[in-house]
Structures are given as C-alpha cells and as structure tokens.
C-alpha atoms as a PDB file:
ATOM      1  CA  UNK A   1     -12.391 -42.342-140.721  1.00  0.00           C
ATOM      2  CA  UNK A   2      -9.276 -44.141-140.412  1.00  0.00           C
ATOM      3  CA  UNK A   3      -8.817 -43.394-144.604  1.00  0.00           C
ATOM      4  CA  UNK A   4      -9.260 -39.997-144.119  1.00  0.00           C
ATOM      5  CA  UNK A   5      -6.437 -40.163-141.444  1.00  0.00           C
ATOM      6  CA  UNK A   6      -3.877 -42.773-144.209  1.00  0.00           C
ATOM      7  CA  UNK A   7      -4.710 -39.691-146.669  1.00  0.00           C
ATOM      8  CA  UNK A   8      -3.575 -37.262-144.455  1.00  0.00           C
ATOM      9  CA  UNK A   9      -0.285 -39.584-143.225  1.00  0.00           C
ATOM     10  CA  UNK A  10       0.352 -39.837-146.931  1.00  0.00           C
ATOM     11  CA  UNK A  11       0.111 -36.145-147.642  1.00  0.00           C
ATOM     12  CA  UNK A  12       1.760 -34.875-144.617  1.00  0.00           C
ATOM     13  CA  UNK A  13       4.793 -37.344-144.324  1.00  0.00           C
ATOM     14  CA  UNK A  14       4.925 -38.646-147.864  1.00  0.00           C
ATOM     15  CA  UNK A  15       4.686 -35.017-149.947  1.00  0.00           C
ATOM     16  CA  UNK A  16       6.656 -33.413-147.188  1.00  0.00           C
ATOM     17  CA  UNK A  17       9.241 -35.638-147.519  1.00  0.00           C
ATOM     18  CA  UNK A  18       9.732 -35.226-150.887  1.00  0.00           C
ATOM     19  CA  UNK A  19       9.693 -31.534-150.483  1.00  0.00           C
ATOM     20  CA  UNK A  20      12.437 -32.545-147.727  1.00  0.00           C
ATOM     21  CA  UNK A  21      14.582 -34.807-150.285  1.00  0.00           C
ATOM     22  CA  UNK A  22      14.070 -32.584-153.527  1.00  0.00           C
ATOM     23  CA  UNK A  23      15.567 -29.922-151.155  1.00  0.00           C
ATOM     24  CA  UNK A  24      18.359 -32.193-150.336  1.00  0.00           C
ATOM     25  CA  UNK A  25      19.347 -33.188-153.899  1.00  0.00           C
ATOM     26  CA  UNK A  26      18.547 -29.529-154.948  1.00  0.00           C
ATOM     27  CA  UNK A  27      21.508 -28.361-152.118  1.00  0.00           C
ATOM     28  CA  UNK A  28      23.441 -31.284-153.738  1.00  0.00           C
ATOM     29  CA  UNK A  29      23.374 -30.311-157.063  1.00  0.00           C
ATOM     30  CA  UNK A  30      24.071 -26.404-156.127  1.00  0.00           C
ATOM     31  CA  UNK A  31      27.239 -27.955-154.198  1.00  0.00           C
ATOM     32  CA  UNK A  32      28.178 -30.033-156.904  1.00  0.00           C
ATOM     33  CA  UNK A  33      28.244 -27.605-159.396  1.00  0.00           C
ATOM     34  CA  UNK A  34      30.996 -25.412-157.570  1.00  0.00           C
ATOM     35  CA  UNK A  35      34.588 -25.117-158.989  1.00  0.00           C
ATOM     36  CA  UNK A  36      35.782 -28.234-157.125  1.00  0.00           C
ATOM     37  CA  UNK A  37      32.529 -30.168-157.021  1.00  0.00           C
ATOM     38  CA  UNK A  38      31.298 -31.955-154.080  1.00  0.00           C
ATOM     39  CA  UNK A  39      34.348 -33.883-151.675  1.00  0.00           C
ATOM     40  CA  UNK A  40      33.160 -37.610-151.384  1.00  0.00           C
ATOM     41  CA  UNK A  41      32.591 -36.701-147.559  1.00  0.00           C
ATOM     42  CA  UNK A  42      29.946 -34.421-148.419  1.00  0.00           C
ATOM     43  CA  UNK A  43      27.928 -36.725-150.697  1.00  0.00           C
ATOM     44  CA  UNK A  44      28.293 -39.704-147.682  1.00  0.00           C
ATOM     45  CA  UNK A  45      26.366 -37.033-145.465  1.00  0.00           C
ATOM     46  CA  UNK A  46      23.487 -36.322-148.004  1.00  0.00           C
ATOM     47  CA  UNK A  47      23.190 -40.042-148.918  1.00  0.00           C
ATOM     48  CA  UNK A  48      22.870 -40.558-145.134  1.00  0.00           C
ATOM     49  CA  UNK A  49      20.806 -37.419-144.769  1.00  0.00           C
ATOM     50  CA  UNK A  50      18.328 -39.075-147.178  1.00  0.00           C
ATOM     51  CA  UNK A  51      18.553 -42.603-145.864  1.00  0.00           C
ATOM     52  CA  UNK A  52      17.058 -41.195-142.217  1.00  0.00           C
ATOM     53  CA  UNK A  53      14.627 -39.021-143.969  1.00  0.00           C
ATOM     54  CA  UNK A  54      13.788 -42.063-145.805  1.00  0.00           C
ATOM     55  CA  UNK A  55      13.228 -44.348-142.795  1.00  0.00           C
ATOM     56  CA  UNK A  56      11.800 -42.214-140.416  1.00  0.00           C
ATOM     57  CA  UNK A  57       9.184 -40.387-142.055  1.00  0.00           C
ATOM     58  CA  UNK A  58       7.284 -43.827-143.117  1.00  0.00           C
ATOM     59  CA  UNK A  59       8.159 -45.406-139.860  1.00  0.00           C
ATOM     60  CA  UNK A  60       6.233 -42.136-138.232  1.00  0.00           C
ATOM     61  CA  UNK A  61       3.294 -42.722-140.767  1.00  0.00           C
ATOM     62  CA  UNK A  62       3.100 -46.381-139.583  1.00  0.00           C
ATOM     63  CA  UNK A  63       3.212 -45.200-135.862  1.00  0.00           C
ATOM     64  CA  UNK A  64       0.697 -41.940-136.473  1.00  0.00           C
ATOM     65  CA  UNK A  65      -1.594 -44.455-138.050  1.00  0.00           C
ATOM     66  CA  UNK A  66      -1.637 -47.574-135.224  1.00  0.00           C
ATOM     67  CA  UNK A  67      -2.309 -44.694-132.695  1.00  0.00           C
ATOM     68  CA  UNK A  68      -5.768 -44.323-134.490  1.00  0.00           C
ATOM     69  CA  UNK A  69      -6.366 -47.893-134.356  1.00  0.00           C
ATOM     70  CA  UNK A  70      -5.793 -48.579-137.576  1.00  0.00           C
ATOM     71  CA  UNK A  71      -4.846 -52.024-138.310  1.00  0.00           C
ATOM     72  CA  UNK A  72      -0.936 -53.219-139.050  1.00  0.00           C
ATOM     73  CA  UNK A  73      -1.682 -53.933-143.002  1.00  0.00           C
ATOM     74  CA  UNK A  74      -3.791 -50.060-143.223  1.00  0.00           C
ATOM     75  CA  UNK A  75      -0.138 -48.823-141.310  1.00  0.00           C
ATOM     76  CA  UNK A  76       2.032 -50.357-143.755  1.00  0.00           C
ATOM     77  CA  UNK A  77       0.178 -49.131-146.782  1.00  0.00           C
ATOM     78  CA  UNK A  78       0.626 -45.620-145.406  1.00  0.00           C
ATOM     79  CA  UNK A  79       4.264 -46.041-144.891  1.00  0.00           C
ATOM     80  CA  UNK A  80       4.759 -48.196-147.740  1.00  0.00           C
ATOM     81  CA  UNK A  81       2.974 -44.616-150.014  1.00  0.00           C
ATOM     82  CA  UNK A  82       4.840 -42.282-148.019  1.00  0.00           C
ATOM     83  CA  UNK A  83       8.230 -44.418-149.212  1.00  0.00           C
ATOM     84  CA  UNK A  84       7.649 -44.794-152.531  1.00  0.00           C
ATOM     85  CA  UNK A  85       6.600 -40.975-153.365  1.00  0.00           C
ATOM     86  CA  UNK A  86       9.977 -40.181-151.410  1.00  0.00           C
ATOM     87  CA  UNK A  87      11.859 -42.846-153.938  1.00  0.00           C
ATOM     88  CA  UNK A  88      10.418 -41.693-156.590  1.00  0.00           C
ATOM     89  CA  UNK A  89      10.976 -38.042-156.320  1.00  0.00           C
ATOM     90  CA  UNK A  90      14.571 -39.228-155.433  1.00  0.00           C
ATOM     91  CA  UNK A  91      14.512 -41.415-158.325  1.00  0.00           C
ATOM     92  CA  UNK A  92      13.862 -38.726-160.680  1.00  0.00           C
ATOM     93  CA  UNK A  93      15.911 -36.089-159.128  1.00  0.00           C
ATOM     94  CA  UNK A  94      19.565 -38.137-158.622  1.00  0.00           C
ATOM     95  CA  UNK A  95      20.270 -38.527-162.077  1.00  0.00           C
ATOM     96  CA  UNK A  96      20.933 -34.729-162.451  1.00  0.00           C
ATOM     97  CA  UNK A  97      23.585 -34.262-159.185  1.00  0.00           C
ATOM     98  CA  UNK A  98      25.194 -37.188-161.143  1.00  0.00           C
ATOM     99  CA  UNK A  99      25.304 -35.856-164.311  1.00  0.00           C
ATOM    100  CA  UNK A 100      26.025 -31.971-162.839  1.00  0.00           C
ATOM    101  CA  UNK A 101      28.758 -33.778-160.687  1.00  0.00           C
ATOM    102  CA  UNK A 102      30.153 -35.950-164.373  1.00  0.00           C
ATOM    103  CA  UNK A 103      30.099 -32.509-165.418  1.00  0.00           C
ATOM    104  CA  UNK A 104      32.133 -30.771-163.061  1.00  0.00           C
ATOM    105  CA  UNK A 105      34.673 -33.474-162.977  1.00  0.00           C
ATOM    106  CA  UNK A 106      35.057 -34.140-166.712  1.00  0.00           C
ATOM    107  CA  UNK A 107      34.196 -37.672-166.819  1.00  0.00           C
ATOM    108  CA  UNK A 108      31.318 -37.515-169.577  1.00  0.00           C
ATOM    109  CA  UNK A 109      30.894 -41.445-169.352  1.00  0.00           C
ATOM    110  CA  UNK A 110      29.119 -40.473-166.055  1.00  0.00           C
ATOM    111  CA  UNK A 111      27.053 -38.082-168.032  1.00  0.00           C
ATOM    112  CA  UNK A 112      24.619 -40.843-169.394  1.00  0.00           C
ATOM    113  CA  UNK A 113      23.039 -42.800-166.451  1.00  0.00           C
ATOM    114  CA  UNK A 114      19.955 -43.356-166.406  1.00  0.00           C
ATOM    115  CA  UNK A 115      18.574 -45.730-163.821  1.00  0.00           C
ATOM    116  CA  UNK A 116      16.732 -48.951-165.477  1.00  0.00           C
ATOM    117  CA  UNK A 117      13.713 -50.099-165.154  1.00  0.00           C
ATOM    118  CA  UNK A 118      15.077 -52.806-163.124  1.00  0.00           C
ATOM    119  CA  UNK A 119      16.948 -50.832-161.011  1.00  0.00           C
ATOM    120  CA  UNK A 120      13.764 -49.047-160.419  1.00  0.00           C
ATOM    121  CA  UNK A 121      11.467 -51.833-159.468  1.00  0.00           C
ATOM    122  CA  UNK A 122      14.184 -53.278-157.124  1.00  0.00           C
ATOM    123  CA  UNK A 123      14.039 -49.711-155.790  1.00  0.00           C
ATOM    124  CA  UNK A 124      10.377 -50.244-155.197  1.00  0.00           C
ATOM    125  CA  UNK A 125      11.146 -53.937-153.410  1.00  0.00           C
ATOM    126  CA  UNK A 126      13.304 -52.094-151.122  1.00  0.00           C
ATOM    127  CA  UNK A 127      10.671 -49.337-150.493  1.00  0.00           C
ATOM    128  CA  UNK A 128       8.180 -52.403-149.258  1.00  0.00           C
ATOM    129  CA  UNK A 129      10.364 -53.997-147.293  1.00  0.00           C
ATOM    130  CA  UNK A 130      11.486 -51.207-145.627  1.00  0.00           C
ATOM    131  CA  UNK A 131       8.294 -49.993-144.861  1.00  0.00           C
ATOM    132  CA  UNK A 132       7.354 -53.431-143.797  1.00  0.00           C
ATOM    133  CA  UNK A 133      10.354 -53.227-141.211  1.00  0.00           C
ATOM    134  CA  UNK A 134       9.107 -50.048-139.751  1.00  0.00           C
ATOM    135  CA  UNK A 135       5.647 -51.182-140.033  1.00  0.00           C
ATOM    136  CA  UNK A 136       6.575 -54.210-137.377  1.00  0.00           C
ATOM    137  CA  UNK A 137       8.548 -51.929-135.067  1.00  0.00           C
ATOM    138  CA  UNK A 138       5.616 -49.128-135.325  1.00  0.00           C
ATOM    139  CA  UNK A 139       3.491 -52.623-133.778  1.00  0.00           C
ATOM    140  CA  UNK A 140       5.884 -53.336-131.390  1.00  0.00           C
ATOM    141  CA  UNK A 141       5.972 -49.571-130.021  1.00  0.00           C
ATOM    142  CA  UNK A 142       2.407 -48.889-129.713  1.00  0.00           C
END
C-alpha cells in the first residue's frame, strides 16, 4: 500500500506543483510582456515565490509519506519525483519569460538561451539534494 500512497504524493504534490509554477512563470511572462517589462523587484519575488513552492511541496511529500510508515529512502523518492517534475516544468517554461523579457527590453543577445544539458543535469543534482535535505528534516519531524 505504501506505493499506492508515493503515487498519490507524486500526483498530488508533484503535478500540482507544476500546475502551481507553470502558473507562476505564466503570470511572469504576462508581466513581462507589458510596456515597461517586469522591475527587477518583481522577478526577485517570483524567483522566491518558486524557490518555497519548490522546497515545501517535496518536503510535505517526504513528511505525508513517513506518516504512513513508509521508510526514509521510499520518502525521499517521493520528494525527490515531486522536485524534479516541478524543475522540469520550470525548466521548460523559463526560457520563454527570458526571451519575452529580451524582447521587451531590446537586448536580442538574451533572446537565444537555451539552458544546456549541463546546466540541466546540475539542475537535477540540486533537485536530489534538496529533496534529500527535506527528506532528513521530514525524519527528524515525525
């Protein structure tokens, strides 16, 4: 049973999280696409916006899951799923507030980023040792 319940931590947390992100960058990139663009101060608050979304919603997987009894390493596989489908829907979203933003500013050598594959897999690093963070104070907590 405890599968069923990761499945259902991954679904709930991980696909509503994206939903919660892709509605962030979506607000971003309507913002960013006004006459001025968006102020610096404005993309600080998404990016932090994001950030918490990104850290809490695994780190309430991980906690959701140990209050099952399931085991630390079944906890951080559900947080470290629920991460990575936020990253990645993050990942493939960003690069159009940046070029909308290169855009609205006129600098066109902004216009061309594309993140690596590099940059991606470090992205992915980060995403597992994040959710190996939250995974340890989810253990401590319950």
């Amino acid at each position: 049973m405890t599968s069923v319940n990761s499945l259902v931590n991954i679904a709930v947390f991980g696909i509503g999280g994206a939903i919660l992100v892709a509605a962030l960058l979506g607000l971003l990139l309507v913002l960013s696409g006004s006459s001025r663009g968006a102020s610096p101060r404005m993309l600080t608050a998404f990016g932090v916006a994001s950030i918490v979304l990104w850290v809490v919603l695994p780190a309430l997987a991980a906690l959701n899951a140990m209050s099952v009894g399931a085991g630390f390493w079944v906890a951080f596989a559900g947080a470290s799923a629920v991460a990575i489908v936020m990253y990645a829907v993050n990942a493939a979203l960003l690069p159009l507030v940046v070029r909308r933003q290169a855009l609205v500013s006129g600098r066109s050598g902004l216009s061309g980023i594309r993140p690596t594959p590099a940059v991606l897999a470090g992205g992915l690093v980060i995403c597992l040792a994040m959710a190996l963070f939250v995974t340890g104070v989810a253990a401590v907590l319950s």
